[in-house]
PDB file of N, CA and C in Angstrom:
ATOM      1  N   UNK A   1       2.369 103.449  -4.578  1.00  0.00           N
ATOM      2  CA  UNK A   1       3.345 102.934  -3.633  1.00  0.00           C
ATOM      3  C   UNK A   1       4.648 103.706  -3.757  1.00  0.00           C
ATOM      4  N   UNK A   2       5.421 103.658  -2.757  1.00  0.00           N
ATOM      5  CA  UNK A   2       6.841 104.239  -2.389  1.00  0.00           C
ATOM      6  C   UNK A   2       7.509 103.984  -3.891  1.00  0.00           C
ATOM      7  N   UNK A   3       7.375 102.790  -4.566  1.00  0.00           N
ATOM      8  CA  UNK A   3       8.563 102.404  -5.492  1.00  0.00           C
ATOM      9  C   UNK A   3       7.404 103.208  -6.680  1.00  0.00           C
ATOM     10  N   UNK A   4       6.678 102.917  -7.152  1.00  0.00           N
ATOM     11  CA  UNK A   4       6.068 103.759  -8.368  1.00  0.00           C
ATOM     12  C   UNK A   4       6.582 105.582  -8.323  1.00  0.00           C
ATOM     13  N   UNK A   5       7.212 105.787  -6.639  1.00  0.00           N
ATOM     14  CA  UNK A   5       7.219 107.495  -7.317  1.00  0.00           C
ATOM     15  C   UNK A   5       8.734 107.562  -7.383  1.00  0.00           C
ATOM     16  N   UNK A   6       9.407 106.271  -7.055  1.00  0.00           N
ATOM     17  CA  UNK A   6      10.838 106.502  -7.351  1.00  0.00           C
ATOM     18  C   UNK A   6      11.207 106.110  -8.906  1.00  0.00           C
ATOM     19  N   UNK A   7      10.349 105.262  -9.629  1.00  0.00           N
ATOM     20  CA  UNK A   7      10.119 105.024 -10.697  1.00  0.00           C
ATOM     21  C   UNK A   7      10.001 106.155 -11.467  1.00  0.00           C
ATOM     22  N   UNK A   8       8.879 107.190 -11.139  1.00  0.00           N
ATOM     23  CA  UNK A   8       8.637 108.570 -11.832  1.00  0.00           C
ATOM     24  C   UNK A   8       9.724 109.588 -11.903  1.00  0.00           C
ATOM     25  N   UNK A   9      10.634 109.342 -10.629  1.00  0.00           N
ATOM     26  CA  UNK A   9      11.495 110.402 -10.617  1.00  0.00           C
ATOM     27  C   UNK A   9      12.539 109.988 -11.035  1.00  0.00           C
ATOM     28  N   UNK A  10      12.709 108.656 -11.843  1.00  0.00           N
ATOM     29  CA  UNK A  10      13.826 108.069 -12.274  1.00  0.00           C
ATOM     30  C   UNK A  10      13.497 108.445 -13.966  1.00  0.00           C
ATOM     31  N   UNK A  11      12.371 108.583 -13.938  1.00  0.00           N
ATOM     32  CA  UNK A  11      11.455 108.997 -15.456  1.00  0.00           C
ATOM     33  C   UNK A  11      12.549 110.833 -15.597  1.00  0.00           C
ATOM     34  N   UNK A  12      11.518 111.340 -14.441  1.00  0.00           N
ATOM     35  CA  UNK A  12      11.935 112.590 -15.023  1.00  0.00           C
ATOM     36  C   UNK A  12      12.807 113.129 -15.047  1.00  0.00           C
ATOM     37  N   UNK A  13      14.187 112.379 -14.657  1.00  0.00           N
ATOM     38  CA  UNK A  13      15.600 112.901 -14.335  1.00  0.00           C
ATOM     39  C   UNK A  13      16.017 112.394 -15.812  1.00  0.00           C
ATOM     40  N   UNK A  14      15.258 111.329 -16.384  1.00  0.00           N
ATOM     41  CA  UNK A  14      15.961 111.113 -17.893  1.00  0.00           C
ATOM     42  C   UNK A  14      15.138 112.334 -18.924  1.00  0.00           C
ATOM     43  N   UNK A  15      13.738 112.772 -18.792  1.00  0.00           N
ATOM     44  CA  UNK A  15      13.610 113.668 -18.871  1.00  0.00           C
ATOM     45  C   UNK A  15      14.556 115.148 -19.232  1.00  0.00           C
ATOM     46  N   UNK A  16      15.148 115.063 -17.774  1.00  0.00           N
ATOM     47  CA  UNK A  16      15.543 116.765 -17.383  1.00  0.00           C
ATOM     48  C   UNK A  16      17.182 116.539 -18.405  1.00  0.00           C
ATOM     49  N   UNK A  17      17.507 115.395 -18.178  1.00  0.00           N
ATOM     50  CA  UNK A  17      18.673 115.128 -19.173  1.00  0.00           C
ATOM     51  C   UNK A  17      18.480 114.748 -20.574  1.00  0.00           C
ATOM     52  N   UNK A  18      17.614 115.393 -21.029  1.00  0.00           N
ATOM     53  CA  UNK A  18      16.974 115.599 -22.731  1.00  0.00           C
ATOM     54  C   UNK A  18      17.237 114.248 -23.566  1.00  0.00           C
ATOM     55  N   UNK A  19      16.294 113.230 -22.598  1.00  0.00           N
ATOM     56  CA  UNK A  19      16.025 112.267 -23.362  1.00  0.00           C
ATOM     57  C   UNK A  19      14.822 112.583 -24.239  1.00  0.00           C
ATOM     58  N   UNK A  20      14.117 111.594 -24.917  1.00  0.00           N
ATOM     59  CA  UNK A  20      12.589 111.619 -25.583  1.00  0.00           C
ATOM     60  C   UNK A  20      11.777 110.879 -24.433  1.00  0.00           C
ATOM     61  N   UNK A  21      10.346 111.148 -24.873  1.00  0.00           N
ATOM     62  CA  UNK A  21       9.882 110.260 -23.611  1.00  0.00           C
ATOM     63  C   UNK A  21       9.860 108.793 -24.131  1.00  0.00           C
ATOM     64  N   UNK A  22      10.295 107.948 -25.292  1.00  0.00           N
ATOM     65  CA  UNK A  22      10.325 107.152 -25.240  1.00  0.00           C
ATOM     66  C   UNK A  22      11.739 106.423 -25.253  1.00  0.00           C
ATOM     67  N   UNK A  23      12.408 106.835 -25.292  1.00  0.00           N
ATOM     68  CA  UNK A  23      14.065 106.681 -24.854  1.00  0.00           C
ATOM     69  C   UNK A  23      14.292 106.870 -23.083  1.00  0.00           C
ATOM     70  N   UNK A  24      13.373 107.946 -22.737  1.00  0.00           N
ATOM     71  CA  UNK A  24      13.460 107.549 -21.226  1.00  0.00           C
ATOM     72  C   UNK A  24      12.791 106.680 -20.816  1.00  0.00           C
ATOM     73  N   UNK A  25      11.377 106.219 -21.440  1.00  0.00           N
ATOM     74  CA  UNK A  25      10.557 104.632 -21.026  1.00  0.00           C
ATOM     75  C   UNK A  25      11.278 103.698 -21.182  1.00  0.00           C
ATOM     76  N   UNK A  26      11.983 103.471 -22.155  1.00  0.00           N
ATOM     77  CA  UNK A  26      12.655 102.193 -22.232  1.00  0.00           C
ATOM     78  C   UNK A  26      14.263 102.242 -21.288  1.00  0.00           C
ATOM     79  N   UNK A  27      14.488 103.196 -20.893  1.00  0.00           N
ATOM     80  CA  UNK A  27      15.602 103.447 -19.848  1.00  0.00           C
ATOM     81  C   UNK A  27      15.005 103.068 -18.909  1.00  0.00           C
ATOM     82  N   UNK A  28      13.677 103.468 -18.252  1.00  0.00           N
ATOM     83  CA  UNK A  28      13.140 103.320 -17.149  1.00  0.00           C
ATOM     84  C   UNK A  28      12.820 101.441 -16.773  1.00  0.00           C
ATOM     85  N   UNK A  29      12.218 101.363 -18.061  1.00  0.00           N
ATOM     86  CA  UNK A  29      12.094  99.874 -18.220  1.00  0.00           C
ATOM     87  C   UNK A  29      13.354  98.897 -17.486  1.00  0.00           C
ATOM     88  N   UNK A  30      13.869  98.638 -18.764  1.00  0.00           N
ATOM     89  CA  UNK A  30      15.120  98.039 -18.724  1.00  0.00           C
ATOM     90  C   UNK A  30      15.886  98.465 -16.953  1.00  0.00           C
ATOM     91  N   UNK A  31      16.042  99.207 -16.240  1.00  0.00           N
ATOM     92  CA  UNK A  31      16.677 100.245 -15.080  1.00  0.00           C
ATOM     93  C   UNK A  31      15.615  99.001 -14.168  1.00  0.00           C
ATOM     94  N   UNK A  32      14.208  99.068 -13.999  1.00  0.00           N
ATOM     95  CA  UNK A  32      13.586  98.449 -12.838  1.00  0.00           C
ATOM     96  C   UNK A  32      13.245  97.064 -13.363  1.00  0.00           C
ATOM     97  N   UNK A  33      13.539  96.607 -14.373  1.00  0.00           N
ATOM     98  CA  UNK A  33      13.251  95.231 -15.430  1.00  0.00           C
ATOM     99  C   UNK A  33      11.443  94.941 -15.110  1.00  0.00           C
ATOM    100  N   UNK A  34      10.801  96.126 -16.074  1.00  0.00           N
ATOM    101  CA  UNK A  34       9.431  96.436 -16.016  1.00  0.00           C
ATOM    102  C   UNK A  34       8.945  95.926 -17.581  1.00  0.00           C
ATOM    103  N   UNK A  35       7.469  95.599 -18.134  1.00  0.00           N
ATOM    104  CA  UNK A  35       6.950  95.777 -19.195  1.00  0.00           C
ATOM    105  C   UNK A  35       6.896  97.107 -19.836  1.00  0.00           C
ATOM    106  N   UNK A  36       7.106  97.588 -20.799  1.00  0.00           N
ATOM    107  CA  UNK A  36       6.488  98.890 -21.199  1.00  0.00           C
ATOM    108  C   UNK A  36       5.189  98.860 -20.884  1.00  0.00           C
ATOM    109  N   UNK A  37       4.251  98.037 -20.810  1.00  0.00           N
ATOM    110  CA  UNK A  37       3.030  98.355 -20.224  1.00  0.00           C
ATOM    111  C   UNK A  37       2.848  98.959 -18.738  1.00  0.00           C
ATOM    112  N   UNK A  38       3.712  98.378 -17.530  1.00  0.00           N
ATOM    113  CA  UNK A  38       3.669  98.718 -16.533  1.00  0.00           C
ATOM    114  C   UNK A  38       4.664  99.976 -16.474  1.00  0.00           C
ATOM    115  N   UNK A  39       5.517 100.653 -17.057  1.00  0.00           N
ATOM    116  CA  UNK A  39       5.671 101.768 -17.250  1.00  0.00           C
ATOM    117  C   UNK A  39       5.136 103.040 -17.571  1.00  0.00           C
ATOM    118  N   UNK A  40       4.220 102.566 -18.853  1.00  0.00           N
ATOM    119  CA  UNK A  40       3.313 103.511 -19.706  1.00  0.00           C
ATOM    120  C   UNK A  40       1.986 103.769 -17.666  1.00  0.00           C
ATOM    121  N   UNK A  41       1.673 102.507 -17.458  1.00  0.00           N
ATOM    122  CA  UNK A  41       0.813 102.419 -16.554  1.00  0.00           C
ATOM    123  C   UNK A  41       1.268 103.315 -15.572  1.00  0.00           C
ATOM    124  N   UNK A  42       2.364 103.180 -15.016  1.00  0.00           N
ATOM    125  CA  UNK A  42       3.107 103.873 -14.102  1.00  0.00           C
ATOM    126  C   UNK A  42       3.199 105.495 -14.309  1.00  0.00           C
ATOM    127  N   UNK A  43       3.826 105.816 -15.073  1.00  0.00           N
ATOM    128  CA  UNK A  43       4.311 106.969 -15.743  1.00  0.00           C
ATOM    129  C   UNK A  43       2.134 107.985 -15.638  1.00  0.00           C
ATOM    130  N   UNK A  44       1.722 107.483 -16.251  1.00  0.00           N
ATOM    131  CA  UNK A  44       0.072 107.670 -16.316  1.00  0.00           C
ATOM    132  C   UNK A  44      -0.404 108.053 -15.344  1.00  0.00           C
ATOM    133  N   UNK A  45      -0.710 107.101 -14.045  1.00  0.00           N
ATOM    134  CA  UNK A  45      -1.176 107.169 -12.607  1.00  0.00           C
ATOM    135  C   UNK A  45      -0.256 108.491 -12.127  1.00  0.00           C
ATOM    136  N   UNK A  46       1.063 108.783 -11.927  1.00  0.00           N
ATOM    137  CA  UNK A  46       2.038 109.672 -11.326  1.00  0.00           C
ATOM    138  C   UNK A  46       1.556 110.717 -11.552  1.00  0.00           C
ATOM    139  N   UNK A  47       1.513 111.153 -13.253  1.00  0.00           N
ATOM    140  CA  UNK A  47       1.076 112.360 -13.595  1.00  0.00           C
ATOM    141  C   UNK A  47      -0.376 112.598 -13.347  1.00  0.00           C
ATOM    142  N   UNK A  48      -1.041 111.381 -13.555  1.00  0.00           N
ATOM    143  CA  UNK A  48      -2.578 111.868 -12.962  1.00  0.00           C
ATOM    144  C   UNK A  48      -2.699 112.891 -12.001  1.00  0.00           C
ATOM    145  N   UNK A  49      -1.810 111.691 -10.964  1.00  0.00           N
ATOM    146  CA  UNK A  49      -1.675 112.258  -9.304  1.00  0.00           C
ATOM    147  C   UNK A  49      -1.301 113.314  -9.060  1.00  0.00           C
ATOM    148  N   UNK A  50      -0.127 113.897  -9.577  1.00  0.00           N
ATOM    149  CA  UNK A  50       0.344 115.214  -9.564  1.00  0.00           C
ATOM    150  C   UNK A  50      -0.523 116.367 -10.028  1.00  0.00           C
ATOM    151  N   UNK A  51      -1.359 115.891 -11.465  1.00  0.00           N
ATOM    152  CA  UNK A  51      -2.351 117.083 -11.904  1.00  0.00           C
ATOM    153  C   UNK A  51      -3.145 117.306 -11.255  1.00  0.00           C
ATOM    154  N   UNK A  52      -4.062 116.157 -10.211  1.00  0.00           N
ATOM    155  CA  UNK A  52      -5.279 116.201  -9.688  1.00  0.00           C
ATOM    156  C   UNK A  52      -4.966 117.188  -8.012  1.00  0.00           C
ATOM    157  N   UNK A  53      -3.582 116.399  -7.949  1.00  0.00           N
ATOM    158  CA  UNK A  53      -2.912 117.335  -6.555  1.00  0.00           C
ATOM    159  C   UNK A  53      -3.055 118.755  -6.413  1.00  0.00           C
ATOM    160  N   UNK A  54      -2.575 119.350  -7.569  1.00  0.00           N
ATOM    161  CA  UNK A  54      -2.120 120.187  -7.752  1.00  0.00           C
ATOM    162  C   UNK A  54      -3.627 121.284  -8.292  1.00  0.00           C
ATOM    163  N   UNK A  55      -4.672 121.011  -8.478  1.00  0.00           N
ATOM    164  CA  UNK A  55      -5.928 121.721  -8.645  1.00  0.00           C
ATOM    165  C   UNK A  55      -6.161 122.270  -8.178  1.00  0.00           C
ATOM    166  N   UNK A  56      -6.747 123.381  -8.245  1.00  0.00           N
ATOM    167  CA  UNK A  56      -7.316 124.791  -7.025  1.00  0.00           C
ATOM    168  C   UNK A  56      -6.104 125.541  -6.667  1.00  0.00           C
ATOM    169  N   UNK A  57      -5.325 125.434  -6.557  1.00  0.00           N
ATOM    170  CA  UNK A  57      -3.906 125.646  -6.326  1.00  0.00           C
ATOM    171  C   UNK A  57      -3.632 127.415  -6.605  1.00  0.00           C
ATOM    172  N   UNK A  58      -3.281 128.001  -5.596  1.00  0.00           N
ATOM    173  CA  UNK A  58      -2.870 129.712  -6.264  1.00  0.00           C
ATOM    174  C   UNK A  58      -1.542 129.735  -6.602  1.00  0.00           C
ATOM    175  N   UNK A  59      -1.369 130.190  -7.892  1.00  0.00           N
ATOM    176  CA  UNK A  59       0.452 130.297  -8.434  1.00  0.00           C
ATOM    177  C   UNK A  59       0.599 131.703  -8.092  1.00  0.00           C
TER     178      UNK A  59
END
């Protein structure tokens, strides 16, 4: 859904600002008032999506 990839990109902007990934989960958490489970869940599915997208792909 729309809100899970604003979730991800709220991930990887704590990311790009040299958090850990678990200092940005619990930012992310706390930010959408989520479980770490539905984060870890979240965070999981996104990158799936992006790897599986991104297959066959010429760089």
């Amino acid at each position: 859904t729309g809100s899970k990839i604003c979730i991800h990109l709220d991930y990887e902007d704590c990311l790009a600002k040299g958090m850990t990934v678990m200092k940005a989960k619990n930012t992310i958490r706390k930010m959408w008032s989520l479980t770490q489970k539905e984060v870890d869940d979240i965070v999981k599915e996104q990158e799936q999506f992006l790897q599986d997208s991104s297959q066959g792909e010429l760089v």
